[in-house]
C-alpha atoms as a PDB file:
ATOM      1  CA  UNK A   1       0.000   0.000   0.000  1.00  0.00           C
ATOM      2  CA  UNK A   2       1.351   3.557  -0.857  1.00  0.00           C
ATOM      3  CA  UNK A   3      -0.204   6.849   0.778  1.00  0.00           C
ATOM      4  CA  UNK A   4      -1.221   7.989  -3.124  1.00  0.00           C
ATOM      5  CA  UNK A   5      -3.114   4.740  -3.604  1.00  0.00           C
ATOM      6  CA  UNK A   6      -7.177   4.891  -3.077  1.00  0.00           C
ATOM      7  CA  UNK A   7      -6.433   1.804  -0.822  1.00  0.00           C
ATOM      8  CA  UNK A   8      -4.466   4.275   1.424  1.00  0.00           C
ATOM      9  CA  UNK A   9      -7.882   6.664   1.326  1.00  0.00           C
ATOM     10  CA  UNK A  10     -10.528   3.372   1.565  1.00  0.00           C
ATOM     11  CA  UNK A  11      -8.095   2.263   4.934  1.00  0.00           C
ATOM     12  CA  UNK A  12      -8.104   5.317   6.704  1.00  0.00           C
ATOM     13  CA  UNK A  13     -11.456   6.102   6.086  1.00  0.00           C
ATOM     14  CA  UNK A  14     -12.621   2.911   7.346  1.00  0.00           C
ATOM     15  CA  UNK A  15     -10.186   3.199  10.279  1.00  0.00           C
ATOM     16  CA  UNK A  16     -11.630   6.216  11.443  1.00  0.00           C
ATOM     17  CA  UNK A  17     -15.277   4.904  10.886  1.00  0.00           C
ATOM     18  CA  UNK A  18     -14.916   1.976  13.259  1.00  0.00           C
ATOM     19  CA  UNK A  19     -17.946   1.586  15.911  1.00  0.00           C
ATOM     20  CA  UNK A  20     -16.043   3.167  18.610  1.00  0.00           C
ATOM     21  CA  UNK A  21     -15.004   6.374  17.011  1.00  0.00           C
ATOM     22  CA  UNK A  22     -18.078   7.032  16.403  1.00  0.00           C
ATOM     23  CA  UNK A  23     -19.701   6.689  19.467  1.00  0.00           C
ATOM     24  CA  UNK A  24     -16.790   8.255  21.459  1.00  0.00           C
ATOM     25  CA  UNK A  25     -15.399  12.315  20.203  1.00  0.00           C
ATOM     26  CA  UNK A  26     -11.806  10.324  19.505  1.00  0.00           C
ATOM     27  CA  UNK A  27     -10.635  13.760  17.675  1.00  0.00           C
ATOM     28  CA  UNK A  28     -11.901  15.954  19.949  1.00  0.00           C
ATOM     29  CA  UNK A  29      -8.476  16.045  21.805  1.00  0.00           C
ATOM     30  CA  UNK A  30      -6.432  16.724  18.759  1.00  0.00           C
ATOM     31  CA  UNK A  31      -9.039  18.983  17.231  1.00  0.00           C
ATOM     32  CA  UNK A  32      -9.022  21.376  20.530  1.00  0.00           C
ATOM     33  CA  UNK A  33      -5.164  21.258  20.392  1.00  0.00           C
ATOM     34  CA  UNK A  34      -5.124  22.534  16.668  1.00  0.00           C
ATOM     35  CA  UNK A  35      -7.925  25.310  17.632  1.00  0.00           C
ATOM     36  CA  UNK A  36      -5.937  26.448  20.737  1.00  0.00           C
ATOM     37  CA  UNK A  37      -2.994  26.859  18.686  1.00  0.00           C
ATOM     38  CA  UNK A  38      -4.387  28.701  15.703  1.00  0.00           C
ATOM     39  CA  UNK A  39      -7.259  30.465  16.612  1.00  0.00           C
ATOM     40  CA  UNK A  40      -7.748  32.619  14.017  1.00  0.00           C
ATOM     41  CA  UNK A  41      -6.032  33.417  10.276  1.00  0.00           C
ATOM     42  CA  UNK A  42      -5.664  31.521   7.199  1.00  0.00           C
ATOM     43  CA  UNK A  43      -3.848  28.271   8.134  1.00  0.00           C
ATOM     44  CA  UNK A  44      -1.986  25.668   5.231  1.00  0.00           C
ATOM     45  CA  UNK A  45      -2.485  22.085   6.323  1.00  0.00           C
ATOM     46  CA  UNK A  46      -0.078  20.164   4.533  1.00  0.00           C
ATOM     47  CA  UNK A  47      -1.177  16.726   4.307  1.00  0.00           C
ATOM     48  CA  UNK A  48      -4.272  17.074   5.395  1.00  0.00           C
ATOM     49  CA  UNK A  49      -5.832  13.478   4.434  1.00  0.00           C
ATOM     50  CA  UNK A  50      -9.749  13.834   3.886  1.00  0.00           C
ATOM     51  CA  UNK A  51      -9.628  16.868   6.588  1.00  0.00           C
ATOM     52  CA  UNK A  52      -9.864  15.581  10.374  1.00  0.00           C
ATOM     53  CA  UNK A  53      -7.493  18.449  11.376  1.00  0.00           C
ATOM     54  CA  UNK A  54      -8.717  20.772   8.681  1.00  0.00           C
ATOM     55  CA  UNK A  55     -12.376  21.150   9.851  1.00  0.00           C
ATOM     56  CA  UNK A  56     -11.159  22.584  13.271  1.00  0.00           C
ATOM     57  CA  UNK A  57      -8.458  25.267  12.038  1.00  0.00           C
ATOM     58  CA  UNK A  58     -10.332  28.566  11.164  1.00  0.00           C
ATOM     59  CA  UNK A  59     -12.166  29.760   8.117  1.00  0.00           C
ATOM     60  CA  UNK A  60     -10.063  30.223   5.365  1.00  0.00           C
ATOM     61  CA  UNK A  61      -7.949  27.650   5.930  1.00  0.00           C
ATOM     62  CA  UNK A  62      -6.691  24.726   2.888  1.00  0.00           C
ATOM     63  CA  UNK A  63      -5.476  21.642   3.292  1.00  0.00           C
ATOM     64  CA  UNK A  64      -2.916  19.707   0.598  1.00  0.00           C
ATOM     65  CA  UNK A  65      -2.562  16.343   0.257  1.00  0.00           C
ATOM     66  CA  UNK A  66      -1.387  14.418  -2.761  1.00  0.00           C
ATOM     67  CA  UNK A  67      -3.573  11.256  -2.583  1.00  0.00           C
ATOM     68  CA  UNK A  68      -6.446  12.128  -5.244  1.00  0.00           C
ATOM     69  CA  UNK A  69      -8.974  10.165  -3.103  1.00  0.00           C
ATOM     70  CA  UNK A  70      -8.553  11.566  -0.011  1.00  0.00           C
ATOM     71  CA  UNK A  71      -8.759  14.990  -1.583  1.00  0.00           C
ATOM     72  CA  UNK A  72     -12.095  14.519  -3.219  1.00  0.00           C
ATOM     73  CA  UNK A  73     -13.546  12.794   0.213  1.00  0.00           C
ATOM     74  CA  UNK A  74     -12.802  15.950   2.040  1.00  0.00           C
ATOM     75  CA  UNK A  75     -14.168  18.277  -0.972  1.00  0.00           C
ATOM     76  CA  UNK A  76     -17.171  16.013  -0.461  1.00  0.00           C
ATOM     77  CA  UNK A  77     -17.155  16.947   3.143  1.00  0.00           C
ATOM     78  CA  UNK A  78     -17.187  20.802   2.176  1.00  0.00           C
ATOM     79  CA  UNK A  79     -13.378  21.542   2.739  1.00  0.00           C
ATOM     80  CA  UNK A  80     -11.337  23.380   0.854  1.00  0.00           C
ATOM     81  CA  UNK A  81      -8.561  20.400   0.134  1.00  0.00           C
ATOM     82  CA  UNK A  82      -6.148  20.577  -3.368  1.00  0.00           C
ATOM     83  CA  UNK A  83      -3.415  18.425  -4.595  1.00  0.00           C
ATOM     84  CA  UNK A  84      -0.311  20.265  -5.082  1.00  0.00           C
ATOM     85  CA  UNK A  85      -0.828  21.074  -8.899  1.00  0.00           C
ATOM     86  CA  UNK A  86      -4.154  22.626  -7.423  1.00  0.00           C
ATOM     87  CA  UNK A  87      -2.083  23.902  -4.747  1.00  0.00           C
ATOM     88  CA  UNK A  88       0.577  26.341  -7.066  1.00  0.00           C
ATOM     89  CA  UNK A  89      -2.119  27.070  -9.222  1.00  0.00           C
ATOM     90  CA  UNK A  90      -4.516  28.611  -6.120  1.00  0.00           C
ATOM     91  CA  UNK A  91      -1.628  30.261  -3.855  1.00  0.00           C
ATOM     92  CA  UNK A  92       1.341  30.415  -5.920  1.00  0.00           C
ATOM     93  CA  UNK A  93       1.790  34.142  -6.137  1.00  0.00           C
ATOM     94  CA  UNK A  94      -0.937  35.137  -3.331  1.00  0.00           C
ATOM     95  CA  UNK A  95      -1.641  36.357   0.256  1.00  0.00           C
ATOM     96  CA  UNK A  96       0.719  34.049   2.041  1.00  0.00           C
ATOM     97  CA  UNK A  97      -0.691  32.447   4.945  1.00  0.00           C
ATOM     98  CA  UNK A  98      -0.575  32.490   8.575  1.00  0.00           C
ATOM     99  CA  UNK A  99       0.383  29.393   9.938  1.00  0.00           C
ATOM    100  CA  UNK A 100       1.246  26.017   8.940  1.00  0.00           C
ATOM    101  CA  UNK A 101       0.071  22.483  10.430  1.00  0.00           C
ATOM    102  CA  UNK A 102       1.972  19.251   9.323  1.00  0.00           C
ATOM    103  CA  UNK A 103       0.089  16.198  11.036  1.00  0.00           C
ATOM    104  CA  UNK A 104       1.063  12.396  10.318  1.00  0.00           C
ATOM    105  CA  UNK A 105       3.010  13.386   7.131  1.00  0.00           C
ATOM    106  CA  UNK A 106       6.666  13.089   7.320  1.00  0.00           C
ATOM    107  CA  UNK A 107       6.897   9.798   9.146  1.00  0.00           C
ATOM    108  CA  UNK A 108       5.701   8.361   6.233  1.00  0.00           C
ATOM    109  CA  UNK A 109       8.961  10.164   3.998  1.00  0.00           C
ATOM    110  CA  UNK A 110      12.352   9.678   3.926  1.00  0.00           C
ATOM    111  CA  UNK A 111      13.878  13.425   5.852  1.00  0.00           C
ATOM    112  CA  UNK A 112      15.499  14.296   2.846  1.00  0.00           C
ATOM    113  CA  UNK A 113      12.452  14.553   0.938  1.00  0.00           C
ATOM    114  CA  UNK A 114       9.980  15.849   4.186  1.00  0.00           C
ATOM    115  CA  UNK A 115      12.742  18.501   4.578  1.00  0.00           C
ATOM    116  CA  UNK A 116      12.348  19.307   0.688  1.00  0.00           C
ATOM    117  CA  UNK A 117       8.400  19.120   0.298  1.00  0.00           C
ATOM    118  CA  UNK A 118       8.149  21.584   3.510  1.00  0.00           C
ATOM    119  CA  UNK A 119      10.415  23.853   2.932  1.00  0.00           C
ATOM    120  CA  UNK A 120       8.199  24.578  -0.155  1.00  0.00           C
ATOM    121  CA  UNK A 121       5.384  24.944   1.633  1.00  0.00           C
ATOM    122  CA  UNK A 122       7.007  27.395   4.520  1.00  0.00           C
ATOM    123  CA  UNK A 123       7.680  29.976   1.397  1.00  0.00           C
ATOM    124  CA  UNK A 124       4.125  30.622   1.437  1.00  0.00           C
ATOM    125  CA  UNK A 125       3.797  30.806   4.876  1.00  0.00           C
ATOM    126  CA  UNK A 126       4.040  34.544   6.457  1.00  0.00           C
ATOM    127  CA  UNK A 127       7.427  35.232   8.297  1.00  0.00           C
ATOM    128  CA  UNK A 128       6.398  35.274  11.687  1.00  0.00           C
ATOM    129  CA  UNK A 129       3.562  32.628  11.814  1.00  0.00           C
ATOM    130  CA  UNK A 130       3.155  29.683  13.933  1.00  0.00           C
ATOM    131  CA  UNK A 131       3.964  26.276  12.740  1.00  0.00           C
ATOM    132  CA  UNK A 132       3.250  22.817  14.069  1.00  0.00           C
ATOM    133  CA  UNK A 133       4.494  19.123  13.494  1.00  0.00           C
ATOM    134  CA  UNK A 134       2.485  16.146  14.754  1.00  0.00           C
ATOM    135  CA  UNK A 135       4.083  12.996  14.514  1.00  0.00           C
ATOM    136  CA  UNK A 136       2.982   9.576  15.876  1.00  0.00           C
ATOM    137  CA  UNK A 137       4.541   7.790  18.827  1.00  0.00           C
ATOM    138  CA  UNK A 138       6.177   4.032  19.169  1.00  0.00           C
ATOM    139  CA  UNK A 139       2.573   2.300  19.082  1.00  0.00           C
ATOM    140  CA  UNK A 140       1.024   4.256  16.562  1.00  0.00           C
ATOM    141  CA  UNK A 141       4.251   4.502  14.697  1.00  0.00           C
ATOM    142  CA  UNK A 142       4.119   1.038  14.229  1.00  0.00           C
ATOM    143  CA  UNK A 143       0.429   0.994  13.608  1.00  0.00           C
ATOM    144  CA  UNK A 144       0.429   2.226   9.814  1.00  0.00           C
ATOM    145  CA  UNK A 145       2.623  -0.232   7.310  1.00  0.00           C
ATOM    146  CA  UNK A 146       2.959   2.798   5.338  1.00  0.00           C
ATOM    147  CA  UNK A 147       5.485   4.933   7.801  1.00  0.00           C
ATOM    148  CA  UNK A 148       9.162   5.007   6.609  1.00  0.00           C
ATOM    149  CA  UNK A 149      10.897   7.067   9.408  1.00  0.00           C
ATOM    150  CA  UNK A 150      10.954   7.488  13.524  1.00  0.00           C
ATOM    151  CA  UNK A 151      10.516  10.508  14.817  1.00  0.00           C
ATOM    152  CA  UNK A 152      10.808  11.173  18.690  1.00  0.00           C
ATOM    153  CA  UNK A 153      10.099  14.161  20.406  1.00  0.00           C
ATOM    154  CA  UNK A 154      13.939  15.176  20.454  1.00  0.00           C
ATOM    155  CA  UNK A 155      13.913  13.905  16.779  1.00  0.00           C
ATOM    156  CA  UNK A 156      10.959  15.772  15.567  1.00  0.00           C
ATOM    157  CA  UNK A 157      12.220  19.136  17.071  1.00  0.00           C
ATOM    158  CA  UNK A 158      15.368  18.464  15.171  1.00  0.00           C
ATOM    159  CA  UNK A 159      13.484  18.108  12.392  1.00  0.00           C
ATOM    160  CA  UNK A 160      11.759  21.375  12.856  1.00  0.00           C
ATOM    161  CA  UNK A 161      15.169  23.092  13.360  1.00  0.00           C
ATOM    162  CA  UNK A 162      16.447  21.858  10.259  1.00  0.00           C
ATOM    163  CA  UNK A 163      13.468  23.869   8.587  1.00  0.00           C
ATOM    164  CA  UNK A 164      14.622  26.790  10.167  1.00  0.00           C
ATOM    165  CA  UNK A 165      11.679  27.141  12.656  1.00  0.00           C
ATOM    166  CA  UNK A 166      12.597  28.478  15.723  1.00  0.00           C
ATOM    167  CA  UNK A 167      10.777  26.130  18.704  1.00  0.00           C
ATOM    168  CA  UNK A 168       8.447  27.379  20.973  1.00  0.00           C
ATOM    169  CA  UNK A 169       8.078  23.962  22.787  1.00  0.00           C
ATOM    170  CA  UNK A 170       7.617  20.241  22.397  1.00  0.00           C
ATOM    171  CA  UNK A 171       5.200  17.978  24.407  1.00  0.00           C
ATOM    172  CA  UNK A 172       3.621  14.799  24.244  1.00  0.00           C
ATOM    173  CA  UNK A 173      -0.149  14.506  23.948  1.00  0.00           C
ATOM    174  CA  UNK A 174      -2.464  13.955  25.156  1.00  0.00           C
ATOM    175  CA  UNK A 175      -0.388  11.936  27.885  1.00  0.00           C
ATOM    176  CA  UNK A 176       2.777  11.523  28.636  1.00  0.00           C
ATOM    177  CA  UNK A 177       4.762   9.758  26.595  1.00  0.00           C
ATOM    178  CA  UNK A 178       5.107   6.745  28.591  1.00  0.00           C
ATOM    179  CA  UNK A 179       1.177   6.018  26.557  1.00  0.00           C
ATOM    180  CA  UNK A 180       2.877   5.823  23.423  1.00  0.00           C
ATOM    181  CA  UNK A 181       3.619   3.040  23.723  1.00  0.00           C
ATOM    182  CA  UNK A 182       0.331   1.814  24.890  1.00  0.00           C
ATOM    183  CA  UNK A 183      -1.756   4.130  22.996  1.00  0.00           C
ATOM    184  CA  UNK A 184      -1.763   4.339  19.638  1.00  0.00           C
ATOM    185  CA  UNK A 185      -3.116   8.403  19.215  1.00  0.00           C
ATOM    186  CA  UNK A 186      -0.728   9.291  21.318  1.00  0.00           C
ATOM    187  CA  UNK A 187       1.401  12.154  19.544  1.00  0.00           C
ATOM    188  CA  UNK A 188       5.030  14.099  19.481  1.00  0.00           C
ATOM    189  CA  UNK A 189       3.810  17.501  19.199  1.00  0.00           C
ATOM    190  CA  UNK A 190       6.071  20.734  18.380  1.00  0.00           C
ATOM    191  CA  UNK A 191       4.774  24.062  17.949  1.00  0.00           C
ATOM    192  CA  UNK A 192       7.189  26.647  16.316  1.00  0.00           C
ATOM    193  CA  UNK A 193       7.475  29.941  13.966  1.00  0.00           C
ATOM    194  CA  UNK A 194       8.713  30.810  11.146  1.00  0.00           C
ATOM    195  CA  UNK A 195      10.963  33.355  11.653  1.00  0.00           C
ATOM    196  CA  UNK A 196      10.868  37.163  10.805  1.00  0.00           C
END
């Protein structure tokens, strides 16, 4: 399974439509974080799957994601979600915006190329803005046959560094990181900026 294949899109869907996640508000936790974080302005969510993240960040906000069937579930969910042609054709040249959220994306790339496919989408981001990563921990990492590379907490704020972004801090959430790796949703989590 690849993350551009419509298997990737039919799996995660179904994942997240399990009976239990829908009787219990499983995002709820990660959706508050995102809103806390940006509470208002245009934010780019790179990666954005069919829009779990995306439907909590404010209005105005797009999410990017390169699997064609993911993109058209969360268009069908009334989100503004493009694939990067869609992407450089929209925002190329215009307003940059004001924050960036990267969710469950580069675990599944090799650095080399997360470092290269962000740093793209940080020129469009306003110098200044807030930024945050969200990667998986131990249990969740090895949840997904799909991810390529480990990122700890000390691993992911490298990561972040090595874009440039200047940290604000790094946590685990929603527990401590000792549920990682008994909890699968349990995420490395670090908020930066872009700098002036």
């Amino acid at each position: 399974m690849k993350t551009e294949d419509a298997s990737y899109s039919s799996h995660l869907q179904s994942r997240s439509s399990s009976w239990w996640k829908r009787l219990l508000p499983v995002q709820y936790p990660y959706q508050r974080l995102v809103r806390r974080h940006f509470p208002n302005g245009r934010v780019l969510d790179v990666g954005c799957g069919y829009g779990r993240l995306l439907e909590a960040l404010p209005a105005g906000s797009v999410g990017v994601d390169h699997n064609p069937s993911l993109v058209l579930a969360g268009r069908n969910r009334g989100l503004d979600i493009v694939d990067s042609t869609g992407f450089e054709e929209r925002f190329g040249c215009g307003q940059p915006f004001d924050g960036l959220l990267c969710a469950h994306v580069v675990e599944h790339l090799e650095p080399a190329q997360a470092t290269q496919i962000l740093q793209g989408y940080l020129m469009r981001v306003r110098p200044g803005s807030s930024c945050m990563l969200i990667t998986p921990q131990m249990l969740g990492y090895r949840a997904d046959p799909t991810h390529v590379h480990y990122y700890d907490l000390q691993a992911l704020a490298s990561f972040a560094a090595g874009l440039g972004l200047e940290i604000s801090h790094a946590l685990s959430y929603p527990f401590s990181a000792f549920a990682g790796t008994l909890f699968t949703y349990n995420e490395n989590v670090v908020v930066a900026r872009k700098p002036e």
